[in-house]
N, C-alpha and C. Protein backbone atom coordinates (compact mmCIF):
# COMPACT_ATOMS: atom_id res chain seq x y z
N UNK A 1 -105.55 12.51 -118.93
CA UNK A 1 -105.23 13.60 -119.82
C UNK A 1 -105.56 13.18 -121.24
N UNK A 2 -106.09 13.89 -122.40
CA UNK A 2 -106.45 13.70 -123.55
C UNK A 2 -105.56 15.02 -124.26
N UNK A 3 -104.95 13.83 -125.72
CA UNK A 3 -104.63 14.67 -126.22
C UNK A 3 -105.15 14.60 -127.61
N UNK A 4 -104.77 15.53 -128.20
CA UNK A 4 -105.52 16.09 -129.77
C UNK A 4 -104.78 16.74 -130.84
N UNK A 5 -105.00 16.28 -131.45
CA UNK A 5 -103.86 15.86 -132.94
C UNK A 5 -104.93 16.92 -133.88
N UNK A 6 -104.13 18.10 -134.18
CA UNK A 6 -104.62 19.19 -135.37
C UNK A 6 -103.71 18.99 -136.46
N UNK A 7 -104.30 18.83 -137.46
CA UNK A 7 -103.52 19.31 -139.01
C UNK A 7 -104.13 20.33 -139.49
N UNK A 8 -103.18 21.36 -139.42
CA UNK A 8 -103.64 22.74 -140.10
C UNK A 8 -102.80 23.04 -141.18
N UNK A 9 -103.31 23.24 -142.41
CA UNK A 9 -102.33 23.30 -143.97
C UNK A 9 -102.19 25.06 -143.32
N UNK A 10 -101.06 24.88 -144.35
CA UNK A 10 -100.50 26.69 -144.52
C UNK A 10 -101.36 27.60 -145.19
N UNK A 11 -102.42 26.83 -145.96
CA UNK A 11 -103.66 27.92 -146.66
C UNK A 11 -104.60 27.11 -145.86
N UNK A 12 -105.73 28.05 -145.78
CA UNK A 12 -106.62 27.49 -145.39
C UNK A 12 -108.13 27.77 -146.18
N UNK A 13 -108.82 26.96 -146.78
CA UNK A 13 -109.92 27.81 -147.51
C UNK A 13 -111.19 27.74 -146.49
N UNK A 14 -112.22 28.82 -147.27
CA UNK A 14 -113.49 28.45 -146.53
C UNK A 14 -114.46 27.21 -145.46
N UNK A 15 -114.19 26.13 -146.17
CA UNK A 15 -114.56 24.87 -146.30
C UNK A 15 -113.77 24.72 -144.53
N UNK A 16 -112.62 24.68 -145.04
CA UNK A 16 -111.54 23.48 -144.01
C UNK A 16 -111.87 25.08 -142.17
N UNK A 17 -111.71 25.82 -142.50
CA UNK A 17 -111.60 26.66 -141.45
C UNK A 17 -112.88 26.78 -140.75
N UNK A 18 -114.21 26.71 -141.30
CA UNK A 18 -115.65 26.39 -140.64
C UNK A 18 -115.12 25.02 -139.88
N UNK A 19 -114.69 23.95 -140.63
CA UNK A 19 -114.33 22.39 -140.16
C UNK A 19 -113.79 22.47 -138.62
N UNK A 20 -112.46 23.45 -138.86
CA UNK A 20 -111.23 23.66 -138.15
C UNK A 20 -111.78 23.95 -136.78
N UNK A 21 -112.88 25.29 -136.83
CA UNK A 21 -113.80 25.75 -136.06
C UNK A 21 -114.36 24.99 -135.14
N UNK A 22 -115.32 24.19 -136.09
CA UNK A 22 -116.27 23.53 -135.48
C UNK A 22 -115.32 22.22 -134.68
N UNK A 23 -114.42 21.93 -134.93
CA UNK A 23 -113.90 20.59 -134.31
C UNK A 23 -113.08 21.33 -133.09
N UNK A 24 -112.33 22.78 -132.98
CA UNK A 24 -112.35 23.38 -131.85
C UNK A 24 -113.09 23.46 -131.01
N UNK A 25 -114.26 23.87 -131.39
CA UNK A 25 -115.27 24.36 -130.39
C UNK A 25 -115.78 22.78 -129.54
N UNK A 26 -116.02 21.79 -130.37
CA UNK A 26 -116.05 20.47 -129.59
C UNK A 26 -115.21 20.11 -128.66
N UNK A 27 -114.11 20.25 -128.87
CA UNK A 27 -112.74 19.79 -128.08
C UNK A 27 -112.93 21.24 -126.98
N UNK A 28 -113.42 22.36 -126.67
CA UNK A 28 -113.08 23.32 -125.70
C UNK A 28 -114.45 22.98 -125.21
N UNK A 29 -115.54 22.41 -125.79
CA UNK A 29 -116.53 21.73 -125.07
C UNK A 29 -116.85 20.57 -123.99
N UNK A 30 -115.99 19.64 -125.18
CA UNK A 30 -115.14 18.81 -123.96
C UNK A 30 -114.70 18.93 -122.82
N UNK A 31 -114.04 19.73 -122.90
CA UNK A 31 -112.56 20.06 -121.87
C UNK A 31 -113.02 20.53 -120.88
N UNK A 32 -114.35 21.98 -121.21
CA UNK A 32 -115.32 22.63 -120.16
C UNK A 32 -116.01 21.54 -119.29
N UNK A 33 -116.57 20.59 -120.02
CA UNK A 33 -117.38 19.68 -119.16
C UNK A 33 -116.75 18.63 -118.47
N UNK A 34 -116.08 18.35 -118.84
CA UNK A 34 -114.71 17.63 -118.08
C UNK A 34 -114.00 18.26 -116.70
N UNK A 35 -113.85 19.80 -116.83
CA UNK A 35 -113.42 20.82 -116.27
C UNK A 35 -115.01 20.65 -114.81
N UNK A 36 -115.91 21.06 -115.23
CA UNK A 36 -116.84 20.80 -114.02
C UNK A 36 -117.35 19.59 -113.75
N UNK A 37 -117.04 18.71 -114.45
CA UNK A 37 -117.52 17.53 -113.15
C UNK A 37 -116.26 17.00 -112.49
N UNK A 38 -115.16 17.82 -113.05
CA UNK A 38 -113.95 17.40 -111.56
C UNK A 38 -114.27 18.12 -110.63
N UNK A 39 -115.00 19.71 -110.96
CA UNK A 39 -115.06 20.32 -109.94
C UNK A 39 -116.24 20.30 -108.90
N UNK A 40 -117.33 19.42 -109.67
CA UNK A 40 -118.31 19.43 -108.82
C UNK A 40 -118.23 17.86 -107.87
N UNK A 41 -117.15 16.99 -108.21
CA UNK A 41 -116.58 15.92 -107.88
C UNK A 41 -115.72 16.32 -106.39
N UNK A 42 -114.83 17.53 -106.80
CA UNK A 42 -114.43 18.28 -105.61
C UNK A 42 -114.87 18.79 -104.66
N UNK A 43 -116.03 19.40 -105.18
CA UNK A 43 -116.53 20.13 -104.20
C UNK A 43 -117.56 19.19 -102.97
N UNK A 44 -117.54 17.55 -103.60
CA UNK A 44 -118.60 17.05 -102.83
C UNK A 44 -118.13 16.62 -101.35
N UNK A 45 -118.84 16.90 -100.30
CA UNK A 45 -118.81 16.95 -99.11
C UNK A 45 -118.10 15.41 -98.64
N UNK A 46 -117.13 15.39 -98.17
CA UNK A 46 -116.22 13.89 -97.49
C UNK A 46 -116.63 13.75 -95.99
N UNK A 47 -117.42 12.67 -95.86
CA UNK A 47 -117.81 12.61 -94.93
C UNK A 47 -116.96 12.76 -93.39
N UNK A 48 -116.88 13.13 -92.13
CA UNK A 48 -116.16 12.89 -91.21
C UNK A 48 -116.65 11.42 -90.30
N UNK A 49 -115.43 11.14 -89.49
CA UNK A 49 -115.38 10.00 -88.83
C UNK A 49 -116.95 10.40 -87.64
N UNK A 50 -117.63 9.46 -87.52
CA UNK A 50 -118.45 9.82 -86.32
C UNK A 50 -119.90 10.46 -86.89
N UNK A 51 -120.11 10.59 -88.24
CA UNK A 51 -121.42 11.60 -88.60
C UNK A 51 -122.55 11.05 -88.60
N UNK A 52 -122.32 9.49 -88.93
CA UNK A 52 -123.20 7.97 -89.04
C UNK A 52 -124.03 8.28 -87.56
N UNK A 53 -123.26 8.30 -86.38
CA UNK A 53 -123.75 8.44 -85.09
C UNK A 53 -125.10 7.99 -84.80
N UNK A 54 -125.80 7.07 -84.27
CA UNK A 54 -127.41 6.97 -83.72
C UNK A 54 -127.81 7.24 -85.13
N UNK A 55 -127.43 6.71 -86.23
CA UNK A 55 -128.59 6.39 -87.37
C UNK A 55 -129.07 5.13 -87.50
N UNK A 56 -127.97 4.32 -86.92
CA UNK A 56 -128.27 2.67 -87.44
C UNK A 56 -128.46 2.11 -86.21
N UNK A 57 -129.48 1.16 -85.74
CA UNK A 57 -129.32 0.35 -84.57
C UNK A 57 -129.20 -1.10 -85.11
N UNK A 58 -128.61 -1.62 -83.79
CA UNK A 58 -128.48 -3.49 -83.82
C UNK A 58 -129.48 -4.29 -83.12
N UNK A 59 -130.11 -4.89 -83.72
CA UNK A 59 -130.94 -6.03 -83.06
C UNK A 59 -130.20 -6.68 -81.56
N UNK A 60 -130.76 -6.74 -80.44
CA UNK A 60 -130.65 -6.97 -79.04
C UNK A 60 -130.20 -8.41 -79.22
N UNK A 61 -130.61 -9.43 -80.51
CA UNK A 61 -130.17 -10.35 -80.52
C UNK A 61 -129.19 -10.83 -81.32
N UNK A 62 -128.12 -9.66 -82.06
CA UNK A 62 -127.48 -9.49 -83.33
C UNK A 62 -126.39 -10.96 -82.74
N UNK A 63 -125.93 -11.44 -81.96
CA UNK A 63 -124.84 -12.26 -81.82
C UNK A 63 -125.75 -13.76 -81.29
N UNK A 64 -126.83 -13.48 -81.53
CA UNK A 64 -127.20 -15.05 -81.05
C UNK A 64 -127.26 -15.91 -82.29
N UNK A 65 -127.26 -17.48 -81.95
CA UNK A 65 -126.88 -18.31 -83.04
C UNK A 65 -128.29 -18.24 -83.90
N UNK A 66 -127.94 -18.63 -84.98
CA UNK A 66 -128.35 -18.87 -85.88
C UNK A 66 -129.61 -19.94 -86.11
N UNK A 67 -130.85 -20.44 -86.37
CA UNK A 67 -131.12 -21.79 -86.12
C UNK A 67 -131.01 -22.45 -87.24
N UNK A 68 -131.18 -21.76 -88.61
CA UNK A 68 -130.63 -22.50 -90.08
C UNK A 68 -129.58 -23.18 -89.97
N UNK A 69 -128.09 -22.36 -89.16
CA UNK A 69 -127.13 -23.08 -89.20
C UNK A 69 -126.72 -24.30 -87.83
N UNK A 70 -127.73 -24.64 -87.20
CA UNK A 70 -127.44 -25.89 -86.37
C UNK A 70 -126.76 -26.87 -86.91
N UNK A 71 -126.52 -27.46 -87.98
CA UNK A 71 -126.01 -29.09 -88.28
C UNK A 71 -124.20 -28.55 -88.68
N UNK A 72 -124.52 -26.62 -89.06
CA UNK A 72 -122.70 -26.65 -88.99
C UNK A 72 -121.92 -26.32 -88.00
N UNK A 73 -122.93 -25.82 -86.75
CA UNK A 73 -122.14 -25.69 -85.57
C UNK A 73 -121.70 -26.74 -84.61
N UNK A 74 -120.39 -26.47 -84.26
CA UNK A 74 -120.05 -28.20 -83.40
C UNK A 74 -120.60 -28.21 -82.40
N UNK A 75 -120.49 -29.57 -81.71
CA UNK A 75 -121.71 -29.82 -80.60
C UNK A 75 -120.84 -29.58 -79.60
């Protein structure tokens, strides 16, 4: 959450109210774009258990030893 600290005097002249403006319109700019990438964050698809299915295969020899590591395997 962000928050935002306004000082607004009881008069306001020309000058300070363009200011006032323009530092609104940043901060509701903010907030908009902030606002859609939670929502496009939301909206992104969560995968289900099982979707992976027959994409990846294992080598026929995935559990055989190693031959780099011979001198750390015990005899």
């Amino acid at each position: 959450m962000k928050t935002i600290t306004l000082e607004i005097p009881d008069t306001l002249d020309w000058e300070s109210e363009e200011k006032l403006k323009a530092e609104l319109t940043f901060y509701l700019s903010e907030l908009l774009e902030e606002k859609e990438s939670y929502q496009a964050l939301k909206a992104r698809r969560i995968p289900k258990f099982g979707c992976a299915k027959g994409k990846f295969r294992m080598a026929a020899d995935f559990d055989a030893p190693i031959d780099h590591f011979d001198e750390y395997m015990p005899s």
